[in-house]
N, C-alpha and C. Protein backbone atom coordinates (compact mmCIF):
# COMPACT_ATOMS: atom_id res chain seq x y z
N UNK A 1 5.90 -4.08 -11.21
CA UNK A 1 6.97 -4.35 -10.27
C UNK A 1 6.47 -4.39 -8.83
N UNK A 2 6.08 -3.23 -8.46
CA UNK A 2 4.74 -3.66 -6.99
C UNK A 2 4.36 -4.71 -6.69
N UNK A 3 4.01 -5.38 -7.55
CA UNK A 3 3.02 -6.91 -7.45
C UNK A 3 3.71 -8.13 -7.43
N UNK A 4 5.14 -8.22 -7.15
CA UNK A 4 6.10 -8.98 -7.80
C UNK A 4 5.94 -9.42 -6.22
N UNK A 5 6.22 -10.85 -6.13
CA UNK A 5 6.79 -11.11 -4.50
C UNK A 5 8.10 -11.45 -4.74
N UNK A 6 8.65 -12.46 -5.77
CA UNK A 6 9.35 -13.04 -5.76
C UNK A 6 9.77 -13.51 -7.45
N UNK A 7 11.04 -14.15 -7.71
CA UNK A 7 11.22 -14.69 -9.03
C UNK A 7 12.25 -15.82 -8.49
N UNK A 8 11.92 -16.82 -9.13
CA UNK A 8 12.71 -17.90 -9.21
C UNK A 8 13.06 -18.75 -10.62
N UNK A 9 14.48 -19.64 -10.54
CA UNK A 9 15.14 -19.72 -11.40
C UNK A 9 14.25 -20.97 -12.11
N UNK A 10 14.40 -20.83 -13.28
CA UNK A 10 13.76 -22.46 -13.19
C UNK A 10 14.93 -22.67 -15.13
N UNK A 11 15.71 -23.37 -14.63
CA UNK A 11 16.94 -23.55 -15.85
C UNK A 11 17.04 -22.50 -16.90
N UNK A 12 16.46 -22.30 -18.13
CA UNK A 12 16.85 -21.02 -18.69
C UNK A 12 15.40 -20.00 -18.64
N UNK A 13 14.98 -20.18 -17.90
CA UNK A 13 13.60 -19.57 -17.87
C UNK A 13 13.54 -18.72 -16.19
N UNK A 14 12.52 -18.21 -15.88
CA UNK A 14 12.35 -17.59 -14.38
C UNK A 14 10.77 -17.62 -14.18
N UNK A 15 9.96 -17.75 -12.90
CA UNK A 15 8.89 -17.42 -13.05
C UNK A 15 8.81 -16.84 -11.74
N UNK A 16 8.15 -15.50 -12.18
CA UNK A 16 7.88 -14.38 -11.66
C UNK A 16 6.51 -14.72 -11.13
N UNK A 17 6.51 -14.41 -9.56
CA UNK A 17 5.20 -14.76 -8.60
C UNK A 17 5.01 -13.06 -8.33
N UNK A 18 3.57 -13.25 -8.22
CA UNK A 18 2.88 -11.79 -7.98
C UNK A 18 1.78 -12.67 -6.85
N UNK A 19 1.17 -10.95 -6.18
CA UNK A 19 0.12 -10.93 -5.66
C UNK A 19 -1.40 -11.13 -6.20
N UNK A 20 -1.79 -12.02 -5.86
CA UNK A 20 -3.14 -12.70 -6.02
C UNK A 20 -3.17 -12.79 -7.40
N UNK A 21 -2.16 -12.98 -8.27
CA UNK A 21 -2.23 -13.84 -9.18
C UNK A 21 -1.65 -14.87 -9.76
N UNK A 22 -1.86 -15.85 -10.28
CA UNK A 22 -1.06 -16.95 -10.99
C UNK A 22 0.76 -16.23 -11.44
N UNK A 23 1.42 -17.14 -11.14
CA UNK A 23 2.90 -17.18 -11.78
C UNK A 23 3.08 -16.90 -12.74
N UNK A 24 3.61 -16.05 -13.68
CA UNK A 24 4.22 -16.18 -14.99
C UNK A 24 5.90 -16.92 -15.53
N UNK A 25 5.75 -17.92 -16.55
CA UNK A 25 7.08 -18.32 -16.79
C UNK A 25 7.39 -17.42 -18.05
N UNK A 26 9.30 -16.53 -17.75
CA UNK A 26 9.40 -16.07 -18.62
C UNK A 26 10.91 -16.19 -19.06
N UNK A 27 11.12 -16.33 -20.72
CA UNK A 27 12.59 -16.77 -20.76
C UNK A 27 13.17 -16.14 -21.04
N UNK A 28 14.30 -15.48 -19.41
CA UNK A 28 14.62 -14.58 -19.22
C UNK A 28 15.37 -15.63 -18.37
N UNK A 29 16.87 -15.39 -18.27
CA UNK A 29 17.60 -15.77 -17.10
C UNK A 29 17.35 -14.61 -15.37
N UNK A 30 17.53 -15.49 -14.44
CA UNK A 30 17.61 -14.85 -13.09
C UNK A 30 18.52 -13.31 -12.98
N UNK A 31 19.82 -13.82 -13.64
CA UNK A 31 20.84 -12.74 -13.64
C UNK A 31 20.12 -11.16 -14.53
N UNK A 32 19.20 -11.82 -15.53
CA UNK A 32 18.68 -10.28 -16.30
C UNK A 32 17.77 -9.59 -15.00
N UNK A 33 16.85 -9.96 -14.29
CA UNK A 33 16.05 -9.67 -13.43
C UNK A 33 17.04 -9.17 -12.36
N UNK A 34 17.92 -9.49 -11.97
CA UNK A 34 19.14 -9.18 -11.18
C UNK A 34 19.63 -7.47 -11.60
N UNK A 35 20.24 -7.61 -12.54
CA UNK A 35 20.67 -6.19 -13.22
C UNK A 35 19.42 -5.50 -13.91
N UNK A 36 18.21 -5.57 -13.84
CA UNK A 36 17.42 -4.86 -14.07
C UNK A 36 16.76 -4.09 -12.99
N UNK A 37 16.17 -5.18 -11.98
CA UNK A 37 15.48 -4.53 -11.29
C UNK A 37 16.00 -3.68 -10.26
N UNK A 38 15.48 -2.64 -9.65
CA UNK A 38 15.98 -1.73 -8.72
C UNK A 38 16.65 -2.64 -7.09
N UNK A 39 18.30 -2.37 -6.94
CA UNK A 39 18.53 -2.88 -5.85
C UNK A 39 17.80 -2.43 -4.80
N UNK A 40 17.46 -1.62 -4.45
CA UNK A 40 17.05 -1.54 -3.01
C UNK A 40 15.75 -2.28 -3.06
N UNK A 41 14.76 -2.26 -3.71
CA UNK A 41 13.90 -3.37 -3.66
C UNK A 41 14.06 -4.35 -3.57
N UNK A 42 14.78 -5.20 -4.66
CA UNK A 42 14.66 -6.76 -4.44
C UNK A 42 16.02 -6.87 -4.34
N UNK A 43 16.17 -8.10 -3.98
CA UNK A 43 17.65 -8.76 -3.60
C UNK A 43 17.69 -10.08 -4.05
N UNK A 44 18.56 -10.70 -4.36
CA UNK A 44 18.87 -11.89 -4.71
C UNK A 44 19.41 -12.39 -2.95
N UNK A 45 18.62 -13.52 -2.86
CA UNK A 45 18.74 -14.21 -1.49
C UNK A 45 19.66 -15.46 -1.98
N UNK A 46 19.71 -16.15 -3.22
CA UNK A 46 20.15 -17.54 -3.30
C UNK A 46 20.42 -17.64 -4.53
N UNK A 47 21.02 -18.47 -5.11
CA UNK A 47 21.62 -18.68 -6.52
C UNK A 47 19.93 -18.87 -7.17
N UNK A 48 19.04 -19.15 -6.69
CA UNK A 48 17.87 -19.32 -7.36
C UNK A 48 16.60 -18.27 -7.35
N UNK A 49 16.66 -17.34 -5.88
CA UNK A 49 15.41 -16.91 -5.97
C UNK A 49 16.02 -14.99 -5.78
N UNK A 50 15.28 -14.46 -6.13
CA UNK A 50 15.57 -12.63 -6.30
C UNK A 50 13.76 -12.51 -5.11
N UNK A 51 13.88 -11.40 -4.04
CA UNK A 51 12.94 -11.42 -3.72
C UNK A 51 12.48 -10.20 -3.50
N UNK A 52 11.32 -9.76 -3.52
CA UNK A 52 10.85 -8.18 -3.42
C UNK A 52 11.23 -7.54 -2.13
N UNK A 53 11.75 -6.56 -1.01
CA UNK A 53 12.46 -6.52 0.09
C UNK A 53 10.96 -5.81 0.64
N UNK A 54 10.18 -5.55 -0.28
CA UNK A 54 8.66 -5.00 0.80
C UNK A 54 7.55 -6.11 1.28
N UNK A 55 7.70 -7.38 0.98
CA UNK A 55 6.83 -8.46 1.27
C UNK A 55 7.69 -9.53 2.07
N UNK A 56 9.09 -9.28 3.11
CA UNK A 56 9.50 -10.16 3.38
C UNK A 56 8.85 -9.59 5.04
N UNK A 57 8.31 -10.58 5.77
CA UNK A 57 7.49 -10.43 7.08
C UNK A 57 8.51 -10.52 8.13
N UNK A 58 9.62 -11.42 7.90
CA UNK A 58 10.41 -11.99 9.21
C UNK A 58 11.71 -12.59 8.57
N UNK A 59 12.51 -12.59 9.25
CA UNK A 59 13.99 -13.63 9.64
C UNK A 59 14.25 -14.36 10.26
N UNK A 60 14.55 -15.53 10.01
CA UNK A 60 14.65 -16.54 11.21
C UNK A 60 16.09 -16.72 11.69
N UNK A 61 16.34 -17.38 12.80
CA UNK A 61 17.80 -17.12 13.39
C UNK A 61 18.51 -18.50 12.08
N UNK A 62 17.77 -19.28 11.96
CA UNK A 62 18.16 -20.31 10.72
C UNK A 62 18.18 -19.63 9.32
N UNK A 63 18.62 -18.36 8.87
CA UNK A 63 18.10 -18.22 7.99
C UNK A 63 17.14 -18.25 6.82
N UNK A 64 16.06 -18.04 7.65
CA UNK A 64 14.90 -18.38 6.40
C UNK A 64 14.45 -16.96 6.81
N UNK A 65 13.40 -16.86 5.45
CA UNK A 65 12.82 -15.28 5.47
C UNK A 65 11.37 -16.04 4.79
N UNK A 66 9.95 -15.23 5.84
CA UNK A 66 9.07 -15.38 5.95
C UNK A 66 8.41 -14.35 4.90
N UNK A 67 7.77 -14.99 3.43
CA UNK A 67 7.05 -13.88 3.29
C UNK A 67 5.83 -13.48 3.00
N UNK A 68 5.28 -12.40 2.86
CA UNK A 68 3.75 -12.12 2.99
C UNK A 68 2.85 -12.79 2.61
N UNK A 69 3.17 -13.91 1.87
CA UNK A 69 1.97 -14.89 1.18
C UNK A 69 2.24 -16.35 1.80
N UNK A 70 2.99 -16.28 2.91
CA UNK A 70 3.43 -17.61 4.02
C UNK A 70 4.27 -18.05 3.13
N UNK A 71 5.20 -17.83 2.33
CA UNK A 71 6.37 -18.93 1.78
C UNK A 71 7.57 -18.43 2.54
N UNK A 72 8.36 -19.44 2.73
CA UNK A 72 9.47 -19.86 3.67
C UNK A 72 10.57 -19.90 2.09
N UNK A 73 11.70 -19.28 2.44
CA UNK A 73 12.71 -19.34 2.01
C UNK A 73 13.59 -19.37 2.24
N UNK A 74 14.92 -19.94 2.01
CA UNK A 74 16.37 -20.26 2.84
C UNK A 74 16.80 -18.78 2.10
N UNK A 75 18.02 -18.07 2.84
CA UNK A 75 19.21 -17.16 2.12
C UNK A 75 20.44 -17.77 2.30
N UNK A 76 20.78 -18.14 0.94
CA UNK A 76 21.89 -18.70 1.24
C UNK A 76 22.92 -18.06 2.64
N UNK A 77 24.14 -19.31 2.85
CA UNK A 77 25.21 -18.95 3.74
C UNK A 77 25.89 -17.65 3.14
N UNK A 78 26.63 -17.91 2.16
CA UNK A 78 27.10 -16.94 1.44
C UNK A 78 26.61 -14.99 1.55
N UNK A 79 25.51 -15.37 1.47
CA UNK A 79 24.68 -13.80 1.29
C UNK A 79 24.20 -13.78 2.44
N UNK A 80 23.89 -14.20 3.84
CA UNK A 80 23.16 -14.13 4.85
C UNK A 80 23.86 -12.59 5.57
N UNK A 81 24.90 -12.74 5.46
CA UNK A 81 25.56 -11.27 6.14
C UNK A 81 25.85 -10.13 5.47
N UNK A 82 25.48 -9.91 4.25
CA UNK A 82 24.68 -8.66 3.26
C UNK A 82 23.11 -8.69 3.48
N UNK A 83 22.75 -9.61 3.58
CA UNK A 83 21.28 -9.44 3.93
C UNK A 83 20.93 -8.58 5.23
N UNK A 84 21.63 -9.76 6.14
CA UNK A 84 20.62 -9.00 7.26
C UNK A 84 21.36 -7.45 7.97
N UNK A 85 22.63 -7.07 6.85
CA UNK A 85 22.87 -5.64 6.66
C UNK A 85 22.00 -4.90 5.98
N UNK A 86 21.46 -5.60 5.04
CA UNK A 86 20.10 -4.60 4.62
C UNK A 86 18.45 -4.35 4.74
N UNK A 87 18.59 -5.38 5.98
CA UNK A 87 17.51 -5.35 6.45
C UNK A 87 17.67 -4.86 7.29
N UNK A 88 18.36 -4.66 7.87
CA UNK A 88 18.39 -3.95 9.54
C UNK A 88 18.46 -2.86 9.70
């Protein structure tokens, strides 16, 4: 779970990105990773991506969140004002 940056949806499957290693695809919907993993760590930013809350670097006033491995991600409209309540 440490090593996790991020998980994204990919139709009935998810693939789980880690640190300095290759992606894993696993078929597992987004929503199981959702109710599994510990909230205060990760968060679901967008109907597609769940993200680790210790590798996000920055916020942009456009909503995007910068994270430790340079990927750019939107948070959705919807969730932008739970977010940056729990980031702050």
């Amino acid at each position: 779970m440490d090593n996790i940056i991020r998980i994204e949806a990919s139709s009935n499957y998810s693939r789980v990105y880690f640190i300095n290693e290759y992606p894993l695809t696993v078929a597992k919907l987004l929503q199981w990773f959702e109710n599994n993993l510990p909230g205060k760590s990760f968060y679901r930013i967008h109907k597609g991506h769940i993200v680790n809350m210790r590798f996000i670097e920055s916020l942009s006033d456009g909503n995007k969140i910068l994270l430790a491995n340079g990927e750019q991600l939107q948070v959705s409209k919807r969730k932008k004002t739970a977010f940056r309540k729990m980031i702050a």
